[in-house]
Protein backbone atom coordinates (compact mmCIF):
# COMPACT_ATOMS: atom_id res chain seq x y z
CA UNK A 1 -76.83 -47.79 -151.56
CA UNK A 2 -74.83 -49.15 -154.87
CA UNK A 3 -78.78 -49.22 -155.88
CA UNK A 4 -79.84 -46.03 -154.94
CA UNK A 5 -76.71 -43.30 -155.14
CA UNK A 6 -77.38 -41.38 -158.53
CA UNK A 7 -73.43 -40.03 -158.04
CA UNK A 8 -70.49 -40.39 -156.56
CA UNK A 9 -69.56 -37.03 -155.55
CA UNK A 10 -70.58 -37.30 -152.08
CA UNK A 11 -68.98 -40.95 -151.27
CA UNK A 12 -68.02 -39.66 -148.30
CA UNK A 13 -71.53 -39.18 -146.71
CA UNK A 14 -72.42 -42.59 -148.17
CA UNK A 15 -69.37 -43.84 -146.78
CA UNK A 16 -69.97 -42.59 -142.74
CA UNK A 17 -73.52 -44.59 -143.28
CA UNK A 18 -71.71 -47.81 -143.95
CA UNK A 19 -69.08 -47.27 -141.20
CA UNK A 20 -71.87 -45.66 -138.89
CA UNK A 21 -73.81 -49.10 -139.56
CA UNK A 22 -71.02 -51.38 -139.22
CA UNK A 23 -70.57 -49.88 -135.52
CA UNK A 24 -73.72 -50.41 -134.60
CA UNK A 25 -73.80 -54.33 -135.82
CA UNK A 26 -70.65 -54.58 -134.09
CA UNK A 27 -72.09 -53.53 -130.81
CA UNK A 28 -75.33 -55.74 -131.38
CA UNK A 29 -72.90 -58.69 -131.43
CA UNK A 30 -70.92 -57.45 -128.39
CA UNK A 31 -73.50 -57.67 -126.63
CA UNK A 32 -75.19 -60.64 -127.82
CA UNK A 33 -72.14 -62.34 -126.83
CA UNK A 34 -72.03 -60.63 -123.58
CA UNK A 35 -74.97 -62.06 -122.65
CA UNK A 36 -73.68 -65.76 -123.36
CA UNK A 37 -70.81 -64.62 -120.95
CA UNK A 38 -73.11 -64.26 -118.41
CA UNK A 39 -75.08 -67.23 -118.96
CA UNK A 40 -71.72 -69.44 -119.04
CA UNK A 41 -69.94 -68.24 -116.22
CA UNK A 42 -70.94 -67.51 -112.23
CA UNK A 43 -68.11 -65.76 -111.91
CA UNK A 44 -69.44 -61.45 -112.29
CA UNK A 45 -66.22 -59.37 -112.75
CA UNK A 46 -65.02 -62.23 -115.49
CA UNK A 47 -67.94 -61.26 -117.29
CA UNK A 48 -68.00 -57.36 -116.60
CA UNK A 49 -63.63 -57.20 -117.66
CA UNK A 50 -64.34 -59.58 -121.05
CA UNK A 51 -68.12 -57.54 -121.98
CA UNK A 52 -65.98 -54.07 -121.61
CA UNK A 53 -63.27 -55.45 -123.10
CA UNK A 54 -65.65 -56.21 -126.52
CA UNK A 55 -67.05 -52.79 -126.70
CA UNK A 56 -63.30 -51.19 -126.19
CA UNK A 57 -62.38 -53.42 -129.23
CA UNK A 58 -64.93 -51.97 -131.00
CA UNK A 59 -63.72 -48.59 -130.11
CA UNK A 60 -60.58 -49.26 -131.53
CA UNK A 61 -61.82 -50.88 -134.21
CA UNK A 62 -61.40 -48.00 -136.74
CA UNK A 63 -57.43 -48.01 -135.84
CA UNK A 64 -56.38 -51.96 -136.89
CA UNK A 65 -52.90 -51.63 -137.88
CA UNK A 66 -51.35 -52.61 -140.89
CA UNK A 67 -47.40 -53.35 -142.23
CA UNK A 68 -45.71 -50.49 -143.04
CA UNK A 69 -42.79 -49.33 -144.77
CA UNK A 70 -39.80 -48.58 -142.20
CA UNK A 71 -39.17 -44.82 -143.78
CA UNK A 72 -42.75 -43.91 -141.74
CA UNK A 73 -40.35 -44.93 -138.41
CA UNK A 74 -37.55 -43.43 -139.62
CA UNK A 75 -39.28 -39.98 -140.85
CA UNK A 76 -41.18 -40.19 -137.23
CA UNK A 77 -37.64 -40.68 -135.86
CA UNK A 78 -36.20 -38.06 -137.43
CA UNK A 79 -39.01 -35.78 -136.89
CA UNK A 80 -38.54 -36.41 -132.89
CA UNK A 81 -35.02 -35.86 -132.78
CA UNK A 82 -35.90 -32.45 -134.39
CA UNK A 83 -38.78 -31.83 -131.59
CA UNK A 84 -36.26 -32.59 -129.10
CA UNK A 85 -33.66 -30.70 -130.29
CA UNK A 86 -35.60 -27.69 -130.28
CA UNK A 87 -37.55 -28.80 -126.98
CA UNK A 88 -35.75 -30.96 -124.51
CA UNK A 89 -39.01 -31.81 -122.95
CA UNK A 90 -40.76 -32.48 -125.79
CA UNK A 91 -40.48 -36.15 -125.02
CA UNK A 92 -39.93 -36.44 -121.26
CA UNK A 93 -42.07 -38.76 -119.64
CA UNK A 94 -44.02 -38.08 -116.05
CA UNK A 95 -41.34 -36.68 -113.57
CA UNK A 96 -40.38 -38.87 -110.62
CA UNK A 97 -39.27 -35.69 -108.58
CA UNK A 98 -35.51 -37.40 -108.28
CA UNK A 99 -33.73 -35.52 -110.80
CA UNK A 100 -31.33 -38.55 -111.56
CA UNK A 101 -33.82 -40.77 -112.20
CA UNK A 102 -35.35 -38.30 -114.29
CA UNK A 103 -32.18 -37.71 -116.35
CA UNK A 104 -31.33 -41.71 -117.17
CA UNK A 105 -35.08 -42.51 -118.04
CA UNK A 106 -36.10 -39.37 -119.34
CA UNK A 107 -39.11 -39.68 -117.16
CA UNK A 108 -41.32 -42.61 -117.04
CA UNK A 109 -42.42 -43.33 -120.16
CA UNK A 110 -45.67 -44.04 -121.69
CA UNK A 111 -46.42 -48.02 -122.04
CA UNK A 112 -43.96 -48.42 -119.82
CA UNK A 113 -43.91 -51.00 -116.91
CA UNK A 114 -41.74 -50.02 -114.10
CA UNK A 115 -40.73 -52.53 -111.05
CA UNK A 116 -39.45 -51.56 -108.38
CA UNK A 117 -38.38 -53.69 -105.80
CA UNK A 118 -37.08 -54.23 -102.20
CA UNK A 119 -36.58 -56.53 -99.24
CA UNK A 120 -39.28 -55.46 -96.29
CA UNK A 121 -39.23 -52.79 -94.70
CA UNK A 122 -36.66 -51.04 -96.95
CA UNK A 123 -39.04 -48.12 -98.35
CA UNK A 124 -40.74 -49.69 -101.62
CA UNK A 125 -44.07 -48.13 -100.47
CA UNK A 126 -42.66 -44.75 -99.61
CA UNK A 127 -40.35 -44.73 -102.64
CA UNK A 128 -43.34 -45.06 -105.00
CA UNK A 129 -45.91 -43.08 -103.09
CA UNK A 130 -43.01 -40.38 -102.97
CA UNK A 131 -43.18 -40.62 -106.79
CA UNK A 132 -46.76 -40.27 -107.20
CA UNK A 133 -46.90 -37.62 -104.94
CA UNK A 134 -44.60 -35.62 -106.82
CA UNK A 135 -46.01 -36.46 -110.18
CA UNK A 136 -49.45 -35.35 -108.81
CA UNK A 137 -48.30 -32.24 -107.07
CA UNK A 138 -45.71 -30.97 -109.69
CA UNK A 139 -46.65 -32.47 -112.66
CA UNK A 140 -50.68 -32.09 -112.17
CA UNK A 141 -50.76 -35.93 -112.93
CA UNK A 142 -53.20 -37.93 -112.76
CA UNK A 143 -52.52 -40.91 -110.80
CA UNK A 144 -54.72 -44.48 -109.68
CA UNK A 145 -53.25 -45.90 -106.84
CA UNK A 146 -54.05 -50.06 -106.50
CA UNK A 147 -52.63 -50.77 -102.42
CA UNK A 148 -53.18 -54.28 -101.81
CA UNK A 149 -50.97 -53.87 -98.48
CA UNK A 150 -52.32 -50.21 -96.77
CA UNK A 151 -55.30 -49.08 -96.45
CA UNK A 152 -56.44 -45.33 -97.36
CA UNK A 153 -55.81 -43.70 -94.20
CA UNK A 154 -52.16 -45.18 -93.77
CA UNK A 155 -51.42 -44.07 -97.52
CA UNK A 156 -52.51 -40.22 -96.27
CA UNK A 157 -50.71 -40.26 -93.27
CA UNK A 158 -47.55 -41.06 -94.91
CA UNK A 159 -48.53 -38.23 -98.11
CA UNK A 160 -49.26 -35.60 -95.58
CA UNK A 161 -46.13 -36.74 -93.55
CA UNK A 162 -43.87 -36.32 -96.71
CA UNK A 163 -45.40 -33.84 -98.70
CA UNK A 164 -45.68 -31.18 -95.31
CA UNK A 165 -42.44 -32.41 -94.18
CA UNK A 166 -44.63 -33.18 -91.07
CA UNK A 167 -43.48 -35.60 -88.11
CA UNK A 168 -45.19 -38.85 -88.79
CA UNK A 169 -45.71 -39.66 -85.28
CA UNK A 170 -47.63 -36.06 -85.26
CA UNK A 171 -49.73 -36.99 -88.31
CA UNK A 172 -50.81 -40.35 -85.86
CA UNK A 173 -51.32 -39.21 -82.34
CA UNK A 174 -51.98 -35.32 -83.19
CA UNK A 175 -48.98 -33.44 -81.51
CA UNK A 176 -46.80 -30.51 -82.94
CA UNK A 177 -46.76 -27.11 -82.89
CA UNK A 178 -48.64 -24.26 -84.45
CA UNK A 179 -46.50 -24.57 -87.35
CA UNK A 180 -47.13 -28.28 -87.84
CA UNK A 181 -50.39 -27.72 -87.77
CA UNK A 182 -50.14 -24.38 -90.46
CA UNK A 183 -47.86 -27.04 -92.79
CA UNK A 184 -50.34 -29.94 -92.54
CA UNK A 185 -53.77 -27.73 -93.72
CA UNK A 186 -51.21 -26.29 -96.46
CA UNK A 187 -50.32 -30.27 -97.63
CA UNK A 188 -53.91 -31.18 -96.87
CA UNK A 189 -55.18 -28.35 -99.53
CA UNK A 190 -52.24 -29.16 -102.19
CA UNK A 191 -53.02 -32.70 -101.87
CA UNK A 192 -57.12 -32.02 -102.09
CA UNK A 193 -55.93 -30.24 -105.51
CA UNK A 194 -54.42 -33.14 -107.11
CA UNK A 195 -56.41 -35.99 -108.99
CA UNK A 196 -54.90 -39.15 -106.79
CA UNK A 197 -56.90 -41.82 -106.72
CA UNK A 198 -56.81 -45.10 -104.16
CA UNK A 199 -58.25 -48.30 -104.51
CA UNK A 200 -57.53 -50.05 -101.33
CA UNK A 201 -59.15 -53.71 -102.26
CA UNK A 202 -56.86 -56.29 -101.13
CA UNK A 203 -58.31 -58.96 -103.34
CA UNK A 204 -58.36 -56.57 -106.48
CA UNK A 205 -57.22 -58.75 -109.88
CA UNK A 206 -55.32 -57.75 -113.04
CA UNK A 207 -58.68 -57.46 -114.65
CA UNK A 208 -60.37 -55.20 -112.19
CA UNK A 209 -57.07 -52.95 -112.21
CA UNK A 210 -57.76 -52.58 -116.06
CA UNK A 211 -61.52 -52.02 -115.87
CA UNK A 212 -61.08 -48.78 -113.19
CA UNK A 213 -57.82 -47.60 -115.01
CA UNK A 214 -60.67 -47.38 -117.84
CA UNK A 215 -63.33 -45.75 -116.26
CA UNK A 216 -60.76 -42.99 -114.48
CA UNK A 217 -58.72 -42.42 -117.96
CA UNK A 218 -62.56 -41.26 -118.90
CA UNK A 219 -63.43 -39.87 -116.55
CA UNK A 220 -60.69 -37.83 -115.10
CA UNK A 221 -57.73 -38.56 -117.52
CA UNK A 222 -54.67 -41.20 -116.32
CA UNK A 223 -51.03 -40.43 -116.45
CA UNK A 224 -49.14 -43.03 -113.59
CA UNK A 225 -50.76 -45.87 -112.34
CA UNK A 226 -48.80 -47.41 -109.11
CA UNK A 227 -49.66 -51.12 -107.65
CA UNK A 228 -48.27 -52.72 -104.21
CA UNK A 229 -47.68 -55.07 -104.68
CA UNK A 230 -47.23 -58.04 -107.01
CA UNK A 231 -47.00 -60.96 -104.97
CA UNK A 232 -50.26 -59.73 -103.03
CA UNK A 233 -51.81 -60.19 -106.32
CA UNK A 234 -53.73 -63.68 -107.69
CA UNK A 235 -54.62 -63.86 -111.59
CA UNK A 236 -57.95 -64.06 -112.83
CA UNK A 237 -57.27 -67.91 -114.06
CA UNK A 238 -59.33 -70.51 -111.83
CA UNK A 239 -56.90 -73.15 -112.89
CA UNK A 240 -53.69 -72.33 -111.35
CA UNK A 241 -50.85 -74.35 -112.37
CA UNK A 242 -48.36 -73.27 -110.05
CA UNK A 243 -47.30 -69.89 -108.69
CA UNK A 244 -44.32 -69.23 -110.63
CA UNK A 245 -47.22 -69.39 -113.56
CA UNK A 246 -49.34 -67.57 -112.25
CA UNK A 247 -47.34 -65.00 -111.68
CA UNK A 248 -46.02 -64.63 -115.30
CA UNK A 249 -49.52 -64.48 -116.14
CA UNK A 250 -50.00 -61.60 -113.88
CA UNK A 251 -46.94 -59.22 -115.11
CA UNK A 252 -47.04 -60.01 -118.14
CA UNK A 253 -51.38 -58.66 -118.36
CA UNK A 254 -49.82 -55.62 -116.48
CA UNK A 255 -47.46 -55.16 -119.14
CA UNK A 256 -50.43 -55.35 -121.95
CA UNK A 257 -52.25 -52.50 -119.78
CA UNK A 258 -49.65 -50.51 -120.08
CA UNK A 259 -49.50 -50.33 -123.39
CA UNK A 260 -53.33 -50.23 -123.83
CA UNK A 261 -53.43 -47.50 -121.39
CA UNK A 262 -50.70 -45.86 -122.66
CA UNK A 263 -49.32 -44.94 -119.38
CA UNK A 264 -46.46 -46.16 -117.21
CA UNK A 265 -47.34 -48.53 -114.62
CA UNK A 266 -45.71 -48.98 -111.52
CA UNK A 267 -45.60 -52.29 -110.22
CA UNK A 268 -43.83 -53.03 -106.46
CA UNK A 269 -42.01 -56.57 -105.66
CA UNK A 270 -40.52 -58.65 -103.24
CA UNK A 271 -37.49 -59.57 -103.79
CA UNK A 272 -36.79 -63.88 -102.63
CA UNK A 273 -34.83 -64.47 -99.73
CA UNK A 274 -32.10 -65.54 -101.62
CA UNK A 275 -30.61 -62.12 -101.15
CA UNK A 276 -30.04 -62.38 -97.38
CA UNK A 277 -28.16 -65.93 -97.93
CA UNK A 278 -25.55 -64.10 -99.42
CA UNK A 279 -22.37 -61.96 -98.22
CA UNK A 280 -22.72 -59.02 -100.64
CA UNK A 281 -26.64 -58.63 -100.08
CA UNK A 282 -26.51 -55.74 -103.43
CA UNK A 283 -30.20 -57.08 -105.11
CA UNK A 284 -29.65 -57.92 -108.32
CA UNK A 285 -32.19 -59.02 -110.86
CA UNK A 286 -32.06 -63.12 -109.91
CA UNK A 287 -33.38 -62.04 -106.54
CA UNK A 288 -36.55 -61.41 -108.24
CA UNK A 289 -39.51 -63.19 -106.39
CA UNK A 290 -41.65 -66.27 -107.86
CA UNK A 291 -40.61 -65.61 -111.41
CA UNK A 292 -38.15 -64.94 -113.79
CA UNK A 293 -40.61 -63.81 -116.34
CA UNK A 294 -41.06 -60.34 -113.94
CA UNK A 295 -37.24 -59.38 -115.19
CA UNK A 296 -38.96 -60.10 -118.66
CA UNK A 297 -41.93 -58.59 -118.85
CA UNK A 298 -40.22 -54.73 -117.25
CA UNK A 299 -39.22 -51.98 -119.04
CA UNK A 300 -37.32 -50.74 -116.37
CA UNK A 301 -36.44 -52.87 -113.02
CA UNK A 302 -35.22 -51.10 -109.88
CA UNK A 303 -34.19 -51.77 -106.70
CA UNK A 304 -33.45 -49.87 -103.51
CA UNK A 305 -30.69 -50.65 -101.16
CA UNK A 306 -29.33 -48.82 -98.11
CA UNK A 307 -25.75 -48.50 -97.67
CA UNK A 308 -24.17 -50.45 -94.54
CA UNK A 309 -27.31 -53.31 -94.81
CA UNK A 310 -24.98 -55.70 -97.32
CA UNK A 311 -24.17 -57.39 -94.58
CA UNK A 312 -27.82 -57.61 -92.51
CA UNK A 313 -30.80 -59.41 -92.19
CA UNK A 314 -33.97 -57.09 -93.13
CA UNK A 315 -35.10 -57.49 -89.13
CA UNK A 316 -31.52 -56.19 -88.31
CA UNK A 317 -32.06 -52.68 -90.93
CA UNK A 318 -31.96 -50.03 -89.17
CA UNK A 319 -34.60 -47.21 -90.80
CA UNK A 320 -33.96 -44.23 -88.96
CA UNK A 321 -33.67 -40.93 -90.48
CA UNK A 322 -31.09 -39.67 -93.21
CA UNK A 323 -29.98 -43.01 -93.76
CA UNK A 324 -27.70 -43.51 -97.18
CA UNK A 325 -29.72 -45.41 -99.57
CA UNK A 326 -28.92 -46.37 -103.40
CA UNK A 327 -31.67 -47.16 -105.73
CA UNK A 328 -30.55 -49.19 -108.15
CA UNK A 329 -31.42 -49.54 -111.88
CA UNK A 330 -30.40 -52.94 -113.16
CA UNK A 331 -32.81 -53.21 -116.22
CA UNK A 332 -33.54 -50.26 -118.70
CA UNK A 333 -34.94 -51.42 -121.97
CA UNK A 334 -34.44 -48.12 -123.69
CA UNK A 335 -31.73 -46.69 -121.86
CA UNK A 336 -28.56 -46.86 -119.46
CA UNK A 337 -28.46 -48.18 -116.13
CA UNK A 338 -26.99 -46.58 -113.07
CA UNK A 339 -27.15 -46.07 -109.29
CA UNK A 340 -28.64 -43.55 -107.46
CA UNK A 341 -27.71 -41.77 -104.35
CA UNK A 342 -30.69 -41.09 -101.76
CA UNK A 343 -31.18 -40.41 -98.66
CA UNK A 344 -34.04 -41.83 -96.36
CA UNK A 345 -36.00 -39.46 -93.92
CA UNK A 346 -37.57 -42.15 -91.48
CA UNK A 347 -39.56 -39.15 -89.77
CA UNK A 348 -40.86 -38.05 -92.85
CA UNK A 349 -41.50 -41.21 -94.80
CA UNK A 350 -39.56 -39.70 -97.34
CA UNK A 351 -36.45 -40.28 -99.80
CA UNK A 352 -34.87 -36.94 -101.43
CA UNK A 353 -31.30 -36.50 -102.94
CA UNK A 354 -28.31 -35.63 -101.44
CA UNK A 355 -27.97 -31.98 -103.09
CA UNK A 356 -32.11 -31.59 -101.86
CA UNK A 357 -30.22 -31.61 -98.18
CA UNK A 358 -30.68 -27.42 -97.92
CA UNK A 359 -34.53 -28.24 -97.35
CA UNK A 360 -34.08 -30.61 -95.15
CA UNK A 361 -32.07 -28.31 -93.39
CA UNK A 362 -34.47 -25.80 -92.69
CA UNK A 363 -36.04 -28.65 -90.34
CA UNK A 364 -35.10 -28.68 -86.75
CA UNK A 365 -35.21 -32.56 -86.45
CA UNK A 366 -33.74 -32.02 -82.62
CA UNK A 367 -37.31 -32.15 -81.76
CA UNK A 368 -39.31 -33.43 -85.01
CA UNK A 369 -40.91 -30.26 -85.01
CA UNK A 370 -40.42 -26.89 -86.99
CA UNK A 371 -38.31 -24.38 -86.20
CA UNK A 372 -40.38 -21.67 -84.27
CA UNK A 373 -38.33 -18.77 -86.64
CA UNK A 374 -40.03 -20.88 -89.52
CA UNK A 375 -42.64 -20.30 -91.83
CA UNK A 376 -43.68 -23.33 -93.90
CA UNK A 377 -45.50 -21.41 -96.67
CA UNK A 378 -42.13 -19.85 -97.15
CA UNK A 379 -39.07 -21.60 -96.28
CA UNK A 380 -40.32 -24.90 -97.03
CA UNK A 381 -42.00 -24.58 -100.09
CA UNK A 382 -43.54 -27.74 -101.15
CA UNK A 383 -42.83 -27.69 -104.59
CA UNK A 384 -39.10 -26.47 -104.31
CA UNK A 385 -39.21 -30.46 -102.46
CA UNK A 386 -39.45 -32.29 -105.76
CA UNK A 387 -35.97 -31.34 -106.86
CA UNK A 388 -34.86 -29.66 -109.79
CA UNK A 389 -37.83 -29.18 -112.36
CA UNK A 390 -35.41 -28.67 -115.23
């Protein structure tokens, strides 16, 4: 080119020939080394997470970032708080569907990791499909759903259960009443709407979660991505150390795909069984399983308790319906913290608010079966369920 170009009045054109070159170099390399990947390792998905993760380098290539001055933050800053002013949701995150929650973290935030944790059998499975649910439904979210515990069909049951405010003993062994059945082709045609999508591998890795979060943020967009649960999961590293490492190693790569995704990530715990040695069984963030560097690594750390268990085993919880629950928010990196009232709908695999109760009224739970004076399609309106949109 500096040879050949008579002018400079169209650098620009010369210009997207260099760049359009350099690309193309750049992706002979990537996969020149790709190929030594292969030929040094046995291991396949190693080799498929580190070729796709040269060509998404590449990709990103053109946006390397460089020091900057801080009045670019502060104009950005000041430019938001003008946004927001005029928009209140100009910022707000995905929506959870609790309105509390949704007030203190102003919705789950982008880059965000999120844990949420529980002793068994408390509701961290419900809790978070609950959320997605909602987010999907009400927010049109997409959502990738990594269950290392349930498989697909349980994961349904309990979405049709909670979405249709349907019986889940109906949704298992096919009972109920015409109106059941008119509430659970209604859920089954909301949820077909929605883009929810389940992996239910239960020796997925970090690495593989990254890889499909990928291909479906290409493919069909990504807004929430929810995993259950951590201590199910095993790093990619053949040399483990200990599990207390390996561990780390595992939230803290969820944290970077977060922030590579740019969307909030979900992650469910176990919480040690330190918790149940104590008189005042509240969770608090030392009761954190396997690793302290999980309280690190969050953005936000929650756990759920139900009222009256402070003083009981898990085996000796009772989880019948309407149950008071609190979830708890003991870590918020960019905001307050703060307990939240819930109730706990065992029948319906499903946690709502207090001030939700008027749906949950129009339920005749003498029977776990709607009323026969009922019409689903109008007095239980699925979306009025998620709480208050504002």
């Amino acid at each position: 080119l500096t040879d050949a170009v008579p002018s400079s009045a169209n650098y620009n054109h010369y210009i997207d020939i260099i760049k359009n070159d350099s690309i193309l170099r750049q992706l002979i390399k990537a996969n020149q080394d790709s190929i030594n990947i292969c030929l040094d390792t046995q291991d396949s998905k190693v080799a498929l997470a580190q070729a796709e993760k040269l060509i998404m380098e590449i990709s990103k290539s053109q946006y390397k970032t460089e020091l900057k001055h801080i009045s670019e933050g502060v104009t950005e800053v000041v430019s938001r708080m003008e946004k927001a002013y005029i928009d209140k949701n100009a910022f707000r995150g995905i929506r959870t569907g609790f309105a509390t929650l949704d007030n203190i973290t102003k919705g789950l935030q982008k880059g965000d990791l999120i844990l949420l944790a529980a002793r068994p059998g408390v509701g961290k499975t419900a809790l978070a499909l609950n959320i997605c649910t909602n987010a999907a439904i009400s927010g049109k979210a997409s959502v990738a759903i990594f269950s290392l515990e349930m498989p697909l069909l349980q994961l349904a049951q309990r979405s049709v259960s909670s979405v249709g405010f349907v019986n889940m003993e109906d949704t298992m062994i096919g009972t109920g009443n015409q109106n059941v059945w008119t509430s659970v082709m209604h859920t089954k045609d909301a949820l077909s709407k929605t883009q929810i999508y389940v992996d239910d591998s239960s020796l997925i890795k970090p690495t593989e979660i990254l890889s499909k979060c990928r291909r479906m943020q290409r493919e069909h967009g990504l807004d929430l991505v929810m995993v259950d649960y951590l201590q199910l999961m095993s790093s990619d590293n053949r040399v483990k150390e200990n599990r207390q490492v390996e561990v780390s190693e595992i939230t803290r790569f969820m944290k970077i795909c977060a922030k590579e995704l740019g969307v909030p990530i979900l992650l469910l715990s176990q919480m040690s069984r330190a918790v149940e040695q104590r008189s005042d069984k509240t969770p608090n963030l030392s009761d954190l399983r396997e690793s302290g560097a999980i309280e690190q690594d969050a953005d936000i750390v929650m756990f759920i308790s139900k009222i009256g268990d402070d003083k009981k085993s898990a085996d000796e919880i009772d989880n019948s319906a309407d149950q008071d629950c609190k979830l708890i928010i003991a870590k918020h990196r960019n905001g307050a913290l703060g307990s939240i009232d819930l109730k706990w709908s065992g029948e319906y695999v499903r946690f709502y608010e207090p001030k939700d109760r008027k749906t949950y009224n129009n339920i005749n739970k003498t029977n776990n079966k709607f009323d026969e004076t009922i019409t689903p399609e109008k007095d239980v309106d699925i979306d009025s369920a998620f709480g208050d949109k504002e």
